[in-house]
C-alpha atoms as a PDB file:
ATOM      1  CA  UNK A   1       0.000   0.000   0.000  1.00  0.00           C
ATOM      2  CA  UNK A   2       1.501   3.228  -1.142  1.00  0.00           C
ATOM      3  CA  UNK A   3       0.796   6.617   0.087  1.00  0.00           C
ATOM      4  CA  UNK A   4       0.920   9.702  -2.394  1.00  0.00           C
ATOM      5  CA  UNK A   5       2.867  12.107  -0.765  1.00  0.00           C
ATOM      6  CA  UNK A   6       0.946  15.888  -0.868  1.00  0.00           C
ATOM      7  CA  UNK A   7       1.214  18.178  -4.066  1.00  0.00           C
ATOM      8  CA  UNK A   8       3.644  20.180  -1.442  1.00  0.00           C
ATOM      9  CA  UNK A   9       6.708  17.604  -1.668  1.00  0.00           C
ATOM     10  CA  UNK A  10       6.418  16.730  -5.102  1.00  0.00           C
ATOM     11  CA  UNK A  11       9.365  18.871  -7.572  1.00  0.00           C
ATOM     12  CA  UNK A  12       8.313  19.540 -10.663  1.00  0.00           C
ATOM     13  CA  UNK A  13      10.985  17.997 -13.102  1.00  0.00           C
ATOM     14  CA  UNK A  14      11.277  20.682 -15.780  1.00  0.00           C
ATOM     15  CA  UNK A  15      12.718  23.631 -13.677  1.00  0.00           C
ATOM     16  CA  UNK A  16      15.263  21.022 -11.782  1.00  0.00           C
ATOM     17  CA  UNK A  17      16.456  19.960 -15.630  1.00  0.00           C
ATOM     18  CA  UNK A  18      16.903  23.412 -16.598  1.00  0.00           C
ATOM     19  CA  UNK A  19      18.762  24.423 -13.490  1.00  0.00           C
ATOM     20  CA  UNK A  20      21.378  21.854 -13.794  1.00  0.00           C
ATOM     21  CA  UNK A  21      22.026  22.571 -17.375  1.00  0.00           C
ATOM     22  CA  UNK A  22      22.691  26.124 -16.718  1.00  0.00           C
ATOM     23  CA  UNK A  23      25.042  25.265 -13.747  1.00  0.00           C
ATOM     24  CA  UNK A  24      27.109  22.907 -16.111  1.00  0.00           C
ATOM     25  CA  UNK A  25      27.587  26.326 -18.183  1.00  0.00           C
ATOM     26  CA  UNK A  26      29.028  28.740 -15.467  1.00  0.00           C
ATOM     27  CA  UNK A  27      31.390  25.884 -14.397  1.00  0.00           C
ATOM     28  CA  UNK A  28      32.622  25.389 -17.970  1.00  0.00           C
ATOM     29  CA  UNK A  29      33.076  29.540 -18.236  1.00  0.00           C
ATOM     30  CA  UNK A  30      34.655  29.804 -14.511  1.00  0.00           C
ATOM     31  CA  UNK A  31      37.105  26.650 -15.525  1.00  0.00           C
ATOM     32  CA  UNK A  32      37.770  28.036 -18.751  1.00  0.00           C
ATOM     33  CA  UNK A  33      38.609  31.799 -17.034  1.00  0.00           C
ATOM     34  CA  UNK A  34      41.138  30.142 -14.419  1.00  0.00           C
ATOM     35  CA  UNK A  35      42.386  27.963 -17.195  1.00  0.00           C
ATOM     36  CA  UNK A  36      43.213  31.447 -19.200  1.00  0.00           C
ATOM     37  CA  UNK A  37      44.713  32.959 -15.989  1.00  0.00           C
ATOM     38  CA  UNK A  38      46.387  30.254 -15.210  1.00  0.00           C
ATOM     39  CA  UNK A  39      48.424  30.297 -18.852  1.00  0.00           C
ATOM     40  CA  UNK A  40      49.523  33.601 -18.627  1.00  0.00           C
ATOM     41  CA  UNK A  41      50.433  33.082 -15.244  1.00  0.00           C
ATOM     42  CA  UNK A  42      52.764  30.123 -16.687  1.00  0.00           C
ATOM     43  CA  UNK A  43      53.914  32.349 -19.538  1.00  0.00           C
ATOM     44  CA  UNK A  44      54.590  35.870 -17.256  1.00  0.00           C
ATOM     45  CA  UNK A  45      55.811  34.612 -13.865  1.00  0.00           C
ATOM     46  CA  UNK A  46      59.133  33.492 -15.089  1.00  0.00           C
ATOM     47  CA  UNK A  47      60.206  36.448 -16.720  1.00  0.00           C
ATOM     48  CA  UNK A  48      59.827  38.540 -13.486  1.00  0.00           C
ATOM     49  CA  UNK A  49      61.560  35.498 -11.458  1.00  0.00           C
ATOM     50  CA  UNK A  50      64.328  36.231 -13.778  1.00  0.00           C
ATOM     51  CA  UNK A  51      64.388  39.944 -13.522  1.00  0.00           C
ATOM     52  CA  UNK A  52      64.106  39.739  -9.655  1.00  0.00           C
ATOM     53  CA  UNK A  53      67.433  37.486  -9.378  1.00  0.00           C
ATOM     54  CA  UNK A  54      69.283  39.748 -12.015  1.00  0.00           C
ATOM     55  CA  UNK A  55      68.519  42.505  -9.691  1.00  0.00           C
ATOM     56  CA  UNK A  56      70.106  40.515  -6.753  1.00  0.00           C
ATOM     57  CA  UNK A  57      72.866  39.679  -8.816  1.00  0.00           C
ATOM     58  CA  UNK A  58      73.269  43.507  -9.856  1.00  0.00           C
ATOM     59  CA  UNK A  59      73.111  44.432  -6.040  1.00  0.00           C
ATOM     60  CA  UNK A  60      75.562  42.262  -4.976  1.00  0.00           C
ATOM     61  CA  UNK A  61      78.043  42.737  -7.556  1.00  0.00           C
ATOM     62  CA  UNK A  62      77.645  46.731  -7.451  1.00  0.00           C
ATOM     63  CA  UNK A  63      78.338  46.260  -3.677  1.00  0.00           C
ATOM     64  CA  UNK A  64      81.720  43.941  -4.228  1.00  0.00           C
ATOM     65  CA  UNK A  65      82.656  46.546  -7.019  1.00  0.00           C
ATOM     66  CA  UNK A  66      82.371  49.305  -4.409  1.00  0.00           C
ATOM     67  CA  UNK A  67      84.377  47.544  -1.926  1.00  0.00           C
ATOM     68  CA  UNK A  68      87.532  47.703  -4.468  1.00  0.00           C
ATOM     69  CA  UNK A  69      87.051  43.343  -4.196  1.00  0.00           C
ATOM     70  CA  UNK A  70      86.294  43.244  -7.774  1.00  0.00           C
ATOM     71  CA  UNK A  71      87.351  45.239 -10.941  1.00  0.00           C
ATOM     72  CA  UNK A  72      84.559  46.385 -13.418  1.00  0.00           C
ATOM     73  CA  UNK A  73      85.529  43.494 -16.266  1.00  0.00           C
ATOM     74  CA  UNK A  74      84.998  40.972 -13.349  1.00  0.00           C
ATOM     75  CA  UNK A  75      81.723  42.734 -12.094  1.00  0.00           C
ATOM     76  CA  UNK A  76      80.583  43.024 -15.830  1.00  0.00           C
ATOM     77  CA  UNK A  77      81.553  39.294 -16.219  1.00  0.00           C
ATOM     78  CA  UNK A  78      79.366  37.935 -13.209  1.00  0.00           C
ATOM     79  CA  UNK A  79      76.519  39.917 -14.307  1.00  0.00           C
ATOM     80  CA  UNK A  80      76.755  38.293 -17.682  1.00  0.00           C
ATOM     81  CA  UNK A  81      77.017  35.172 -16.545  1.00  0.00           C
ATOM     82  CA  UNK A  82      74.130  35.311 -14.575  1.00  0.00           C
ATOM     83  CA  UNK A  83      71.842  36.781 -17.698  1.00  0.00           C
ATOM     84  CA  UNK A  84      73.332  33.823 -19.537  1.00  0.00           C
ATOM     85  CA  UNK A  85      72.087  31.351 -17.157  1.00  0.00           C
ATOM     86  CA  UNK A  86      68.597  32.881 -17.085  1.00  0.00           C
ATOM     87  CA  UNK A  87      68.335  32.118 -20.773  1.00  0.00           C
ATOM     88  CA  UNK A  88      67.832  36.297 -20.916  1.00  0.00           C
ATOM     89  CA  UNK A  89      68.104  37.270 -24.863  1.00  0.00           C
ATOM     90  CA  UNK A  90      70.475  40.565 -24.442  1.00  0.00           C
ATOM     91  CA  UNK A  91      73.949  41.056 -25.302  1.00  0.00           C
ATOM     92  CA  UNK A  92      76.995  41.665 -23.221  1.00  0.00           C
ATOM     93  CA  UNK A  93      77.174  45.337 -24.234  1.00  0.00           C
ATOM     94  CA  UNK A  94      74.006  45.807 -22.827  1.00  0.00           C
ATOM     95  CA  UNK A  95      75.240  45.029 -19.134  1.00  0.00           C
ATOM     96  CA  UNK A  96      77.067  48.697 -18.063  1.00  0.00           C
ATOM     97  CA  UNK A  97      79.317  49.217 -15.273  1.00  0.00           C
ATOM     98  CA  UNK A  98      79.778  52.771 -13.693  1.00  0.00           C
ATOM     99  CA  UNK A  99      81.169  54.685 -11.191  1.00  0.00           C
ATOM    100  CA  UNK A 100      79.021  57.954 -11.167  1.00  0.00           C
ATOM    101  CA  UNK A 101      80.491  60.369  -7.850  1.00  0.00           C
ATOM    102  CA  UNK A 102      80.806  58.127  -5.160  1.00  0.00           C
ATOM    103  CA  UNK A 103      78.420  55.453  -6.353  1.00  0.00           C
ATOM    104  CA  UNK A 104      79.193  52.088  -7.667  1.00  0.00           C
ATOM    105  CA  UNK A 105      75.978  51.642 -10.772  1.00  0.00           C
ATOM    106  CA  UNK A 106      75.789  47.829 -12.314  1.00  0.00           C
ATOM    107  CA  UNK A 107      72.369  48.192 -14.845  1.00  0.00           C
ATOM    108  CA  UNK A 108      71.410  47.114 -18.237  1.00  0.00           C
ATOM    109  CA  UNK A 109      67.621  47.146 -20.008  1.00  0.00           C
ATOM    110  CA  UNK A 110      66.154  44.340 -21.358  1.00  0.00           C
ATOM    111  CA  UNK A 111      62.971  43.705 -22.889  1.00  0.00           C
ATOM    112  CA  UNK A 112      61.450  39.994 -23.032  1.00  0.00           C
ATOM    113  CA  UNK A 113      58.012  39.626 -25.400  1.00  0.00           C
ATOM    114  CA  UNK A 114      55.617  37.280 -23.937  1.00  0.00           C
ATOM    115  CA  UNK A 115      53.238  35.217 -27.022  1.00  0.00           C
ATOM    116  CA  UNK A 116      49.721  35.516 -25.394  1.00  0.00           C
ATOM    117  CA  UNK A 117      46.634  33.747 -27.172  1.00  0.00           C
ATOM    118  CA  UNK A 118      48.309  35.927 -30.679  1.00  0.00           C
ATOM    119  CA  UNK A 119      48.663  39.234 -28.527  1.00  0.00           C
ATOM    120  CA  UNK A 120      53.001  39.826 -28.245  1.00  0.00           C
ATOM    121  CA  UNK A 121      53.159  41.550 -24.877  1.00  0.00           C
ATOM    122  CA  UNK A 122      56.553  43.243 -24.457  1.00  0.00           C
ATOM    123  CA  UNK A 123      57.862  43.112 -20.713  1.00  0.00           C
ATOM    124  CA  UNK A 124      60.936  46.132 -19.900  1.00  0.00           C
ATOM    125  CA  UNK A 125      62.811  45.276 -17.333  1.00  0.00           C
ATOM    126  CA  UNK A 126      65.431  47.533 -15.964  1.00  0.00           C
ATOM    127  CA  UNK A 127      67.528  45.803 -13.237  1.00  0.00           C
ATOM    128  CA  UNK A 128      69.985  47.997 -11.464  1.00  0.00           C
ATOM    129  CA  UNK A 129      72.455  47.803  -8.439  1.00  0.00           C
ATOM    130  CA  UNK A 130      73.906  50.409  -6.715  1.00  0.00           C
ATOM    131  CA  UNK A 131      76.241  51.220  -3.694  1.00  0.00           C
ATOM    132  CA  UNK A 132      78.229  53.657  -2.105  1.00  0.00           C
ATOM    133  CA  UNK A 133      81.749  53.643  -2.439  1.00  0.00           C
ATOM    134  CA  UNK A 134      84.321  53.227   0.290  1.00  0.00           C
END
């Protein structure tokens, strides 16, 4: 013997089907937006890891070329070496080494283009390292 339950509990099937294909929708378009984000992330993140340890490496070498514990062709040559290990497409004229009044200046520009969806994005970087001389 089965009871009918009231008219009260009973979900009418055609707004339940339409509901779940328009929540199948959003989550494509909210996967697909953090997929996008997610890509550039991949493609922009490096380049601005790069930069940031160039501009250690510029600091550090500007300081031991202040302290008279390195000459500017050995300064110039640790920078260098550092932009080759980054993979950074410059060349070594770009890297200058300066002594402007009493300041030790290691800097070079670089610009790195980023391939997004078609769209080049060009990324200028402009590492430099400074320190007072003693």
């Amino acid at each position: 013997m089965m009871r009918e339950l009231p008219q009260s509990f009973t979900v009418p099937r055609s707004r339940n089907a339409s509901e779940r294909g328009a929540g199948h929708i959003k989550l494509f378009v909210v996967l697909v937006f953090f997929g996008l984000i997610a890509y550039s992330a991949v493609k922009i993140v490096p380049a601005y890891v790069n930069n940031y340890q160039l501009q250690d490496t510029c600091q550090s070498e500007a300081t031991f070329f202040a302290a008279h514990q390195k000459t500017d062709e050995k300064a110039k040559a640790a920078v260098w070496a550092e932009v080759q290990s980054l993979g950074i497409p410059i060349t070594q004229d770009a890297v200058k080494v300066q002594v402007i009044g009493k300041t030790a200046r290691i800097s070079l520009d670089y610009t790195i283009t980023v391939d997004l969806f078609g769209y080049e994005l060009n990324l200028d970087f402009h590492p430099v390292g400074e320190s007072p001389i003693v």
